[in-house]
Protein backbone atom coordinates (compact mmCIF):
# COMPACT_ATOMS: atom_id res chain seq x y z
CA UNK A 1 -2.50 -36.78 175.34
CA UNK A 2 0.53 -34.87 174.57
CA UNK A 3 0.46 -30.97 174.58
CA UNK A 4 3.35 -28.89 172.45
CA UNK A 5 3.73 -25.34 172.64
CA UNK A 6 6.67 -23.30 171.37
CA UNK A 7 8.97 -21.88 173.98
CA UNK A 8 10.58 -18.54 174.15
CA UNK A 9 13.30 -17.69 171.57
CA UNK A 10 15.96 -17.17 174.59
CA UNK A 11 16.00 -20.93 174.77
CA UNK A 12 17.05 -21.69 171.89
CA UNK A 13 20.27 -22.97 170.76
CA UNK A 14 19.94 -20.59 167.25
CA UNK A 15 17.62 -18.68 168.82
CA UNK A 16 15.65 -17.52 165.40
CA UNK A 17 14.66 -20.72 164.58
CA UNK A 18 11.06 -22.26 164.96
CA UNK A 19 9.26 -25.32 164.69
CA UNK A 20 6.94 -25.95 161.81
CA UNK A 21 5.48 -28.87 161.46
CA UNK A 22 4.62 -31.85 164.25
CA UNK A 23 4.25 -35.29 164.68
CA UNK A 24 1.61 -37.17 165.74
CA UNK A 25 0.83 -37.67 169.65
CA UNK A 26 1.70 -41.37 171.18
CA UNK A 27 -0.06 -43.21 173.43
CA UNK A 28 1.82 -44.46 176.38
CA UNK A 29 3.19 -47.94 176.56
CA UNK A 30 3.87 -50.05 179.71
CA UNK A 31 7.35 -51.57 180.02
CA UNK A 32 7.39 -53.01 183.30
CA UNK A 33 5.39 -56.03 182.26
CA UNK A 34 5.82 -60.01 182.14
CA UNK A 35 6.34 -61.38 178.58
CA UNK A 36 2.54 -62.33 178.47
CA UNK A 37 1.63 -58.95 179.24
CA UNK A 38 1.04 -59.41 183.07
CA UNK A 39 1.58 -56.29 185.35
CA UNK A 40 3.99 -56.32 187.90
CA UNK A 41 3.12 -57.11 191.53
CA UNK A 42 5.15 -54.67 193.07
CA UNK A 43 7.43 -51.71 192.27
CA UNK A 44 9.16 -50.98 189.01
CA UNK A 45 12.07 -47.74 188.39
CA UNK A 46 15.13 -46.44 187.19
CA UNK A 47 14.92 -47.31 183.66
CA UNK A 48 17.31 -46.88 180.61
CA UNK A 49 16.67 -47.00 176.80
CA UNK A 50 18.80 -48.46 174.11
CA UNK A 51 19.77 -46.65 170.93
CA UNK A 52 16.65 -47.09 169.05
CA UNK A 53 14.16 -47.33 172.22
CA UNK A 54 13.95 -51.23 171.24
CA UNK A 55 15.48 -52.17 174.79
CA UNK A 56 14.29 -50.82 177.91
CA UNK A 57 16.10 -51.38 181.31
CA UNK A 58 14.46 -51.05 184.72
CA UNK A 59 14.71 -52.24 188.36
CA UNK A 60 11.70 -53.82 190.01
CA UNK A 61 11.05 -55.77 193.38
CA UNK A 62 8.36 -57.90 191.08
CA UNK A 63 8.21 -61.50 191.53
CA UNK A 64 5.83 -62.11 188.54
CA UNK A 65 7.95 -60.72 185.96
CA UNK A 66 9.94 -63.65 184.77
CA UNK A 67 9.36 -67.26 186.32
CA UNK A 68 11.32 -68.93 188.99
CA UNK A 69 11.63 -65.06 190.69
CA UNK A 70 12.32 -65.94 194.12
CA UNK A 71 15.06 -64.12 196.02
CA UNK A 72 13.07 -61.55 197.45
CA UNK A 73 15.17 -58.90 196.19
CA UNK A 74 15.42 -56.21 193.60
CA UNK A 75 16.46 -57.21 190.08
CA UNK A 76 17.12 -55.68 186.85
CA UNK A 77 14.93 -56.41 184.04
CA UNK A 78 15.30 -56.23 179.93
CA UNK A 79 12.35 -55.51 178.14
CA UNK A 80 12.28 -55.87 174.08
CA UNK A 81 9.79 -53.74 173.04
CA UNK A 82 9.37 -55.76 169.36
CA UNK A 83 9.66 -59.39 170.60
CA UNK A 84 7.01 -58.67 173.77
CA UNK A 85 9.48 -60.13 176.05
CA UNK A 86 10.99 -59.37 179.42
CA UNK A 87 14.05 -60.99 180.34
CA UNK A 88 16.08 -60.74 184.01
CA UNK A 89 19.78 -60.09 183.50
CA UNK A 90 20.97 -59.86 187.35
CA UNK A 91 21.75 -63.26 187.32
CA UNK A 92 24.61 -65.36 188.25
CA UNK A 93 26.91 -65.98 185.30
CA UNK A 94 25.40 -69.70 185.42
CA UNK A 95 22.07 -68.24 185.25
CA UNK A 96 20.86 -69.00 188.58
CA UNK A 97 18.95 -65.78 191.06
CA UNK A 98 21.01 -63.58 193.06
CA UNK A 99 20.83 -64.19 196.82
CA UNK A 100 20.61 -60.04 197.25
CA UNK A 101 19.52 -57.27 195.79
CA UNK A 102 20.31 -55.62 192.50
CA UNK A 103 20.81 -51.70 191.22
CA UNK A 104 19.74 -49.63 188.77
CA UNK A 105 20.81 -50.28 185.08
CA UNK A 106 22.24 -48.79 181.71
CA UNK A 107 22.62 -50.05 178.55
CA UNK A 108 24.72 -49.40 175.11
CA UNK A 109 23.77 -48.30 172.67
CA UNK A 110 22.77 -51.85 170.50
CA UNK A 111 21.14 -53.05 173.63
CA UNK A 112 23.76 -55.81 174.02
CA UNK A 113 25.45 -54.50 176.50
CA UNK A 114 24.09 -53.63 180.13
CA UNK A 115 25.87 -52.72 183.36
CA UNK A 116 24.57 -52.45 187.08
CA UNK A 117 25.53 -53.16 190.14
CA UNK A 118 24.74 -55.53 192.72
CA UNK A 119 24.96 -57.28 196.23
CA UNK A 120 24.50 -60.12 195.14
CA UNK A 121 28.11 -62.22 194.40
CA UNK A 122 27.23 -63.10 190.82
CA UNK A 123 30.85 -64.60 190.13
CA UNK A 124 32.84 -65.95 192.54
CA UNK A 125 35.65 -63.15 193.27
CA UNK A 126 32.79 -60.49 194.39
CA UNK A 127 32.96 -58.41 196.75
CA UNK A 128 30.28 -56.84 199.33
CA UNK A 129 28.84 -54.43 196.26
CA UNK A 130 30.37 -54.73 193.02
CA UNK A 131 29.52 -53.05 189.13
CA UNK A 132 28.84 -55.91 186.92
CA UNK A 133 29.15 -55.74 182.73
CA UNK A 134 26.64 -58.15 181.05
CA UNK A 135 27.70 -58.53 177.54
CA UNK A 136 24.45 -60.39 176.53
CA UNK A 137 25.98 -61.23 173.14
CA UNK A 138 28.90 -63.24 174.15
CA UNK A 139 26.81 -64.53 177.13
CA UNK A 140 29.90 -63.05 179.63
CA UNK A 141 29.37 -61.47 183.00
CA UNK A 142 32.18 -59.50 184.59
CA UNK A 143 33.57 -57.47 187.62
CA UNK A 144 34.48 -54.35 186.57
CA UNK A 145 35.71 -52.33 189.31
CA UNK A 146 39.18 -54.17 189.82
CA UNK A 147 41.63 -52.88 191.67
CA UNK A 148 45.61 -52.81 190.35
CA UNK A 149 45.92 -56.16 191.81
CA UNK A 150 43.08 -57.84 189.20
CA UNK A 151 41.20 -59.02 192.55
CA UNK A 152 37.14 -57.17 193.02
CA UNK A 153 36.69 -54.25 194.84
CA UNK A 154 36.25 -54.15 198.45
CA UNK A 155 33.72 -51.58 199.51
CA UNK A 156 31.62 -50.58 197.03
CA UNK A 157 30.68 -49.72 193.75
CA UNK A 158 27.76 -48.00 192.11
CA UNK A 159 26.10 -46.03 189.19
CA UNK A 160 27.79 -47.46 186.13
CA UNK A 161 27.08 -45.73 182.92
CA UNK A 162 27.69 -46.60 179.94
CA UNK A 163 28.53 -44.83 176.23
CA UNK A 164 26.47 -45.59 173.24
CA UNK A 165 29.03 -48.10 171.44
CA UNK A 166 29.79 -50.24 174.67
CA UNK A 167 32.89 -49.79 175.09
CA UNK A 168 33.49 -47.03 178.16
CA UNK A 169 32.18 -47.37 181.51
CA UNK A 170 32.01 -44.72 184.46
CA UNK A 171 30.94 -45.91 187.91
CA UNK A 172 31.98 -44.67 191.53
CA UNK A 173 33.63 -46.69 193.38
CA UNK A 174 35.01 -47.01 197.67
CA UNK A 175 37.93 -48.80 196.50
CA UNK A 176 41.23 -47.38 195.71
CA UNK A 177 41.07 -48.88 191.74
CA UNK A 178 44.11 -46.98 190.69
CA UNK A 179 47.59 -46.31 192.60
CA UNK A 180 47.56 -42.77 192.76
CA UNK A 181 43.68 -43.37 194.40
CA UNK A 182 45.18 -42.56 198.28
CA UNK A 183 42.40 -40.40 199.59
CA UNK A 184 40.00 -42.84 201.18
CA UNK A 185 36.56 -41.24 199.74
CA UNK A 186 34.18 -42.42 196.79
CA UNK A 187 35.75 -41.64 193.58
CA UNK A 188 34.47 -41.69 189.68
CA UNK A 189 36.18 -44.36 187.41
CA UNK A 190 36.51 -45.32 183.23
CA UNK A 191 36.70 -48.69 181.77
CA UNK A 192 37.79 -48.70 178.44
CA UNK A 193 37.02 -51.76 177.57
CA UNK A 194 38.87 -51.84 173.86
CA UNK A 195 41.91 -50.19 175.29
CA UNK A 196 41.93 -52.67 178.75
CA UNK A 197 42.44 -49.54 180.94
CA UNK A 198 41.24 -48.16 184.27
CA UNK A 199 41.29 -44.49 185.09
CA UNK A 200 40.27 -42.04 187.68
CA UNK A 201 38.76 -39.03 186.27
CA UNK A 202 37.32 -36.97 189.37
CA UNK A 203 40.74 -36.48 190.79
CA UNK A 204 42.37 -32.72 190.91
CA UNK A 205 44.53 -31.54 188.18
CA UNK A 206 47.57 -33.73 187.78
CA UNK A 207 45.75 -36.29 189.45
CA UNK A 208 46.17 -35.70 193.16
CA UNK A 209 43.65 -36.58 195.20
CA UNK A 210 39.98 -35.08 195.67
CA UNK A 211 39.22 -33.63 199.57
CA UNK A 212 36.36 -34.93 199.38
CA UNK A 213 34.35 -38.08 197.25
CA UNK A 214 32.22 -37.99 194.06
CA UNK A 215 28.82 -39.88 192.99
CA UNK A 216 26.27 -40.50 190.37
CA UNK A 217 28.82 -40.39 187.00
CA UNK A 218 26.64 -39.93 183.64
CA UNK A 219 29.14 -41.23 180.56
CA UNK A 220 28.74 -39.24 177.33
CA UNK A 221 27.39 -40.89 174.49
CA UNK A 222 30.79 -40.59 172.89
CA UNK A 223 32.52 -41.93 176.25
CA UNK A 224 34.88 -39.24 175.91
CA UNK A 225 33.11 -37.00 178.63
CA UNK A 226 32.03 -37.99 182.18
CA UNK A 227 29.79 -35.67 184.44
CA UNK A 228 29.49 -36.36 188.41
CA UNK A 229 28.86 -34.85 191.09
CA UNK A 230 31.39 -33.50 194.03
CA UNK A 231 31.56 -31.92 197.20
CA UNK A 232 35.24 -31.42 196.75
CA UNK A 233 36.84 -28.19 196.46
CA UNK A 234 40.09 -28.19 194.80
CA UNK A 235 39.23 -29.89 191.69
CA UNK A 236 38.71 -26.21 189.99
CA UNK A 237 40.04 -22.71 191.33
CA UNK A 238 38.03 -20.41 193.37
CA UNK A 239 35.29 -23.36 194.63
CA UNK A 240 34.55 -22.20 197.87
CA UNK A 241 30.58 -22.61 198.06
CA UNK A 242 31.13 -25.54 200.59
CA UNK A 243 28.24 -27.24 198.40
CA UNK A 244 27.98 -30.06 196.28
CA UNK A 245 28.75 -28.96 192.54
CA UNK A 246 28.78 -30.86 189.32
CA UNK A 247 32.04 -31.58 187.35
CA UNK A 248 32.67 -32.79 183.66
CA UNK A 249 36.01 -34.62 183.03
CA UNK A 250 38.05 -36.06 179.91
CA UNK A 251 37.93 -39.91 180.08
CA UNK A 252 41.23 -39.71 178.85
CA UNK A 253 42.48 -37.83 181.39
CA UNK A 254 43.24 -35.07 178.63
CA UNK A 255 41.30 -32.34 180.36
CA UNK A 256 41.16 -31.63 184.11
CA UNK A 257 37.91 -31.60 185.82
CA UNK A 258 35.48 -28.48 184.81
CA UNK A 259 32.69 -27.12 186.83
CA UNK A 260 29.27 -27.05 185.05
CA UNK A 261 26.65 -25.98 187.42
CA UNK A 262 27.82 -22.16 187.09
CA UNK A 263 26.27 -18.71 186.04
CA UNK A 264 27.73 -16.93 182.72
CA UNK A 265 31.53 -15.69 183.93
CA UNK A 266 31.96 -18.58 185.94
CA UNK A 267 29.81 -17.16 188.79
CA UNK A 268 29.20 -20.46 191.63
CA UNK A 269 25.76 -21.63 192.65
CA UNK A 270 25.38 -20.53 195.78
CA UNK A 271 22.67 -23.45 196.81
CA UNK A 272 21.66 -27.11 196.63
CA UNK A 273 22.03 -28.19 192.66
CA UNK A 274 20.67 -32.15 192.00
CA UNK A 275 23.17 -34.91 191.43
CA UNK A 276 21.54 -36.01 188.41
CA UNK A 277 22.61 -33.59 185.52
CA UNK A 278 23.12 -34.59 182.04
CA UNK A 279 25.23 -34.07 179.10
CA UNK A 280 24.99 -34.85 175.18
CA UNK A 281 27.36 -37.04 173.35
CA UNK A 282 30.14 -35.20 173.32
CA UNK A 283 29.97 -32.63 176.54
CA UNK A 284 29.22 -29.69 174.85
CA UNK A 285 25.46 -29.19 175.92
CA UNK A 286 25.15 -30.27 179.42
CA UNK A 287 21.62 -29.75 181.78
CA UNK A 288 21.67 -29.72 185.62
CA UNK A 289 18.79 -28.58 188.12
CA UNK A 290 19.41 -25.96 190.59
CA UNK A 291 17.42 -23.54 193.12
CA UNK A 292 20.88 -21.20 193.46
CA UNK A 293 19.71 -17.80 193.66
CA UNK A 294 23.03 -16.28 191.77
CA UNK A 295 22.35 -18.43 188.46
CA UNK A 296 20.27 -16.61 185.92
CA UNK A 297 16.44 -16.04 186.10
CA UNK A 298 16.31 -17.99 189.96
CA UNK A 299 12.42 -18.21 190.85
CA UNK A 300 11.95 -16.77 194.20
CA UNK A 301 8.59 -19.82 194.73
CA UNK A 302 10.53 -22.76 192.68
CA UNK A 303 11.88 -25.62 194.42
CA UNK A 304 14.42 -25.99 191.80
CA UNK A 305 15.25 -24.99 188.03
CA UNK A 306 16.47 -26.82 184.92
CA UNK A 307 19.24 -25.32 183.58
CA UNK A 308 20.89 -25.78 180.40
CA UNK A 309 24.79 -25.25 179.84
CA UNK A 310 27.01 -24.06 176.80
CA UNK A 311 30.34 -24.13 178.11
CA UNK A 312 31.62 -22.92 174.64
CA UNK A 313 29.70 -19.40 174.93
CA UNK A 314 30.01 -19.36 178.91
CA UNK A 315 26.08 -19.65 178.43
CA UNK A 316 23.67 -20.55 181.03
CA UNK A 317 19.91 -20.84 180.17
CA UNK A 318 17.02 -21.11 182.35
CA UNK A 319 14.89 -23.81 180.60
CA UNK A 320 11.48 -24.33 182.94
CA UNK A 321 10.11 -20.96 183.38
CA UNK A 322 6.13 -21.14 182.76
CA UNK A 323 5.27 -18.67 180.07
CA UNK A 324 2.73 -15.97 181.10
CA UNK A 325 1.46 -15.37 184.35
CA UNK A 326 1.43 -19.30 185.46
CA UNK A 327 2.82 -20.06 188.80
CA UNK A 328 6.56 -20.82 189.17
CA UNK A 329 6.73 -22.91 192.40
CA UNK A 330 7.70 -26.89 191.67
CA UNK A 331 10.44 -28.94 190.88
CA UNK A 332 12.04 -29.00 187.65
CA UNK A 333 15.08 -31.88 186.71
CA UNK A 334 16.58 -35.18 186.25
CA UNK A 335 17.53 -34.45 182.54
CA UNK A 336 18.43 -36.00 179.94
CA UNK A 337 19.58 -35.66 176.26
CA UNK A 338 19.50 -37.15 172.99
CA UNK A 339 22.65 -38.40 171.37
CA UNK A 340 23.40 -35.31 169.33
CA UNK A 341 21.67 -32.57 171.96
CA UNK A 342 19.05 -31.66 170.31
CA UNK A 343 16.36 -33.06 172.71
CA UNK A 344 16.18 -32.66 176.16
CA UNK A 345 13.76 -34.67 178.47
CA UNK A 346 13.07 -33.76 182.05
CA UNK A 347 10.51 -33.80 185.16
CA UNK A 348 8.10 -31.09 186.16
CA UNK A 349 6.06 -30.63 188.60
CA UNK A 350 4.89 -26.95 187.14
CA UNK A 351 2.15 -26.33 184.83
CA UNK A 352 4.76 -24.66 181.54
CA UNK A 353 2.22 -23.67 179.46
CA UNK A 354 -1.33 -22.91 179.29
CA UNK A 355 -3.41 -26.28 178.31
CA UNK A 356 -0.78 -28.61 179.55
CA UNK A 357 -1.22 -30.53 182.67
CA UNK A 358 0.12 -30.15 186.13
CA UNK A 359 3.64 -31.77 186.00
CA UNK A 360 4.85 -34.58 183.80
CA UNK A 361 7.40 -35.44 181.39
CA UNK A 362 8.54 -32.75 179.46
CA UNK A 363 10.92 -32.58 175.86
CA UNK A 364 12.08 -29.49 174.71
CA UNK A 365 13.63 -29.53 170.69
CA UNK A 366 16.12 -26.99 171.02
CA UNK A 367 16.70 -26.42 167.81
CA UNK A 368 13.37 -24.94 166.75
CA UNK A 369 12.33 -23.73 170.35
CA UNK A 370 9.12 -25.93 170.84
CA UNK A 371 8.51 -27.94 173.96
CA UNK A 372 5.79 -30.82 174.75
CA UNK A 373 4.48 -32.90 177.32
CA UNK A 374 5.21 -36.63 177.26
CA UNK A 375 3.06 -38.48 179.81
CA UNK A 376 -0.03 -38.20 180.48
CA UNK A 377 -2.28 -37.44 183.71
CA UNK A 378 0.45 -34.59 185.10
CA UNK A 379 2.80 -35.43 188.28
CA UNK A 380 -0.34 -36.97 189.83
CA UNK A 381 1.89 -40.39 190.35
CA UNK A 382 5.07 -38.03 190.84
CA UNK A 383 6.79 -38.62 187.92
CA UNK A 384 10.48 -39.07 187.62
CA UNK A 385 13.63 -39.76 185.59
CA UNK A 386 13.00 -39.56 182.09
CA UNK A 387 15.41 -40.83 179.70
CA UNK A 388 15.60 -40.25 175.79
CA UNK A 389 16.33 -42.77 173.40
CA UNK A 390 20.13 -41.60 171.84
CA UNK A 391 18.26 -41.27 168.16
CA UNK A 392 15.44 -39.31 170.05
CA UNK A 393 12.52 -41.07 168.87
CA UNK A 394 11.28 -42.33 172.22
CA UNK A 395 11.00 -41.31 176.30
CA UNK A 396 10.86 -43.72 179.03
CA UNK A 397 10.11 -42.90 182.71
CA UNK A 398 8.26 -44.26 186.00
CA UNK A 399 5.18 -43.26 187.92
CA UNK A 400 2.88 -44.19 190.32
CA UNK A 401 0.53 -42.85 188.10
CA UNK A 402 -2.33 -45.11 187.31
CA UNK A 403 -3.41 -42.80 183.92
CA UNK A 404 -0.31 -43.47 181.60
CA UNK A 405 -2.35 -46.43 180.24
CA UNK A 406 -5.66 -48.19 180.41
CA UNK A 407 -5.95 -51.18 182.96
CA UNK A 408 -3.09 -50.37 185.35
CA UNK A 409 -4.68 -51.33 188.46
CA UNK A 410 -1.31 -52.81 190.35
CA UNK A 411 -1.28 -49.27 192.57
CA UNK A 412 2.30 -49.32 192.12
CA UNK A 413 5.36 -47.47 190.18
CA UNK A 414 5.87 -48.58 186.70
CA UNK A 415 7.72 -48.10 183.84
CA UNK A 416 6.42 -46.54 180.42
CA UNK A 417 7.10 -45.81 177.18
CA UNK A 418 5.97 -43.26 174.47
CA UNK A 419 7.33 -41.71 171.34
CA UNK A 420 8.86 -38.26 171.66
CA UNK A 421 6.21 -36.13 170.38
CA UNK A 422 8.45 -33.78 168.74
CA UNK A 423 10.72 -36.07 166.78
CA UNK A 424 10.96 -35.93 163.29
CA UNK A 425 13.15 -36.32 160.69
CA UNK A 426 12.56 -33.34 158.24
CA UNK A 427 16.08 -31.27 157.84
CA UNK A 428 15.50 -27.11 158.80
CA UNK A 429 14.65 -25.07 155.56
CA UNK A 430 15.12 -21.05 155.08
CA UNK A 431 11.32 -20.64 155.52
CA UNK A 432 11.79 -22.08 158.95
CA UNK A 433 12.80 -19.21 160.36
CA UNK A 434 11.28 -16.18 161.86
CA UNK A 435 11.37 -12.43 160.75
């Protein structure tokens, strides 16, 4: 059962503005299923939504999800939510099983699109760990992480993200993919795909080379923003936490590197801040998690914060603070946002409000200040990486829990489904706002 409750004014983006009317709560819906209906035999994760929530991503170790499953590895699944069908896509460009084991997913926008990266040599020129573009329409599977010679990387390549249209790709890669790529470490790469060029983006200004690598790239939905995460220290002035930090970049190249996970004046987090942040379509609403005791309103009891970041107003907003006297102690992250910012999903292990559960799912509309719970039965199955559908009608995530829907008896993670309880398409009126 989903719970809403309207959050404080601070949170806001206009802060005066309030919620008025509500849709209708949405049962849960299992995605991690074989096209007959059939639960998975083992583990299912790391899923990603399409445009309209009609495609679903995930990884699972299942064998009984599609027939002829085999290889004894991970692989990454397509689920179409209208058709009832669940389709794997880490396959060899002739269509036969990978020989290793596959990595999470993400998908554009139209669902016909879907990059990942695997061990498995799915064309002939791959390397030990390679990002791979499935372009499902023109039944084409390629290496992207290429180095200036055209052959496959070399050493490694993970994370790819994709934007919304298909057409930009971020990933981190071992390899040195560009020539001025001399510093030996993990760095973040673009693919445009319509302009046929490769480009570092996590380098220091001018290009020169990080001190130290970057990981876990999140693409924009416009692809002209790129957020990762960095332990280096001279990709912005005065970084001299010694910790990990995240970073938002130009995929152009137009706009040096800019840390995110800051206070209001630029002040640095002074502890651990998660790798997986978030940012809207264009970079101007970004979310990270943090327990840093110099950004604002730091719980002395809470394993971490989420955070969300208005770079334009040097604004930095404490999102997961329980209201009243409820206790402040869990973990609060893995964000994500809608296409336009509006929505913002994320993980909980805190009770936010009085009548909601222990821990879940939660979406906050921060336009009108209200915030509800998604799943259902709290963080019982520890419930984790939520991801919001770029229109913002629907949330997917995974969970050991065994109370997201009737029947699930597999005692395993899987993924799920449900409509964001707080969507709706009515425009703000005068009377919707406060005093």
């Amino acid at each position: 059962m989903s719970h809403r409750h309207r959050i404080s004014p601070r949170t806001c983006l206009v802060a005066s503005l309030l919620i008025v009317a509500f849709g209708s709560a949405h049962a849960a819906e299992r995605i991690s299923v074989a096209t007959g209906g059939g639960q998975a035999n083992s583990q299912s994760r790391f899923p990603a939504i399409s445009a309209n929530g009609r495609y679903v991503t995930f990884l699972s170790d299942a064998t009984n999800l599609v027939a002829g499953d085999t290889n004894a590895a991970a692989d990454v699944f397509v689920r179409d939510r209208v058709l009832g069908t669940t389709t794997r896509v880490s396959v060899k460009a002739g269509g036969a099983q990978s020989e290793a084991g596959s990595f999470a997913a993400t998908i554009s926008g139209d669902g016909s699109r879907i990059v990942f990266s695997s061990h498995g040599q799915l064309v002939p020129t791959a390397g030990f760990l390679n990002c791979y573009l499935l372009d499902r329409t023109a039944g084409t599977l390629q290496i992207l992480d290429l180095k200036p010679n055209g052959s496959a990387g070399t050493f490694g390549c993970d994370y790819p993200s994709i934007d919304v249209a298909g057409t930009r790709i971020a990933y981190a890669s071992r390899d040195a993919l560009t020539v001025s790529d001399t510093n030996g470490r993990p760095d973040i790469f673009v693919r445009d795909l319509v302009a046929g060029t490769q480009r570092r983006v996590s380098g220091a200004p001018g290009d020169t080379n990080a001190n130290n690598g970057a990981s876990d790239p999140r693409l924009s939905g416009d692809g002209s923003r790129v957020l990762f995460a960095s332990l280096a220290s001279n990709l912005v002035a005065s970084d001299t936490n010694g910790i990990v930090d995240m970073f938002v970049a130009a995929t152009d190249n137009s706009i040096a590197p800019q840390r995110v996970n800051v206070g209001p004046g630029g002040v640095q987090a002074n502890d651990t801040t998660d790798y997986l942040g978030a940012l809207n379509a264009n970079g101007s609403l970004l979310a990270f998690s943090s327990n840093a005791t110099s950004l604002p309103d730091w719980g002395e009891f809470a394993e971490s914060t989420q955070y969300l970041r208005i770079p334009s107003s040097d604004t930095t907003i404490a999102l997961s603070i329980p209201e009243g006297n409820l206790p402040r102690e869990g973990f609060n992250g893995e964000p994500d946002f809608d296409y336009t910012g509006r929505w913002l999903v994320f993980a909980s292990t805190d009770r936010l409000f009085a009548g909601s559960e222990q821990g879940g799912v939660y979406v906050i509309d921060l336009v009108r200040g209200r915030i509800s719970l998604v799943s259902a039965g709290g963080n019982t199955g520890n419930v984790h990486q939520p991801r919001i559908s770029a229109d913002g009608t629907g949330v997917v995530w995974y969970s050991f829990s065994a109370t997201q829907v009737p029947n699930d008896t597999n005692g395993t993670w899987d993924v799920f489904y449900a409509v964001n309880p707080l969507w709706e398409e009515m425009p703000i009126f005068a009377d919707d706002f406060e005093g």
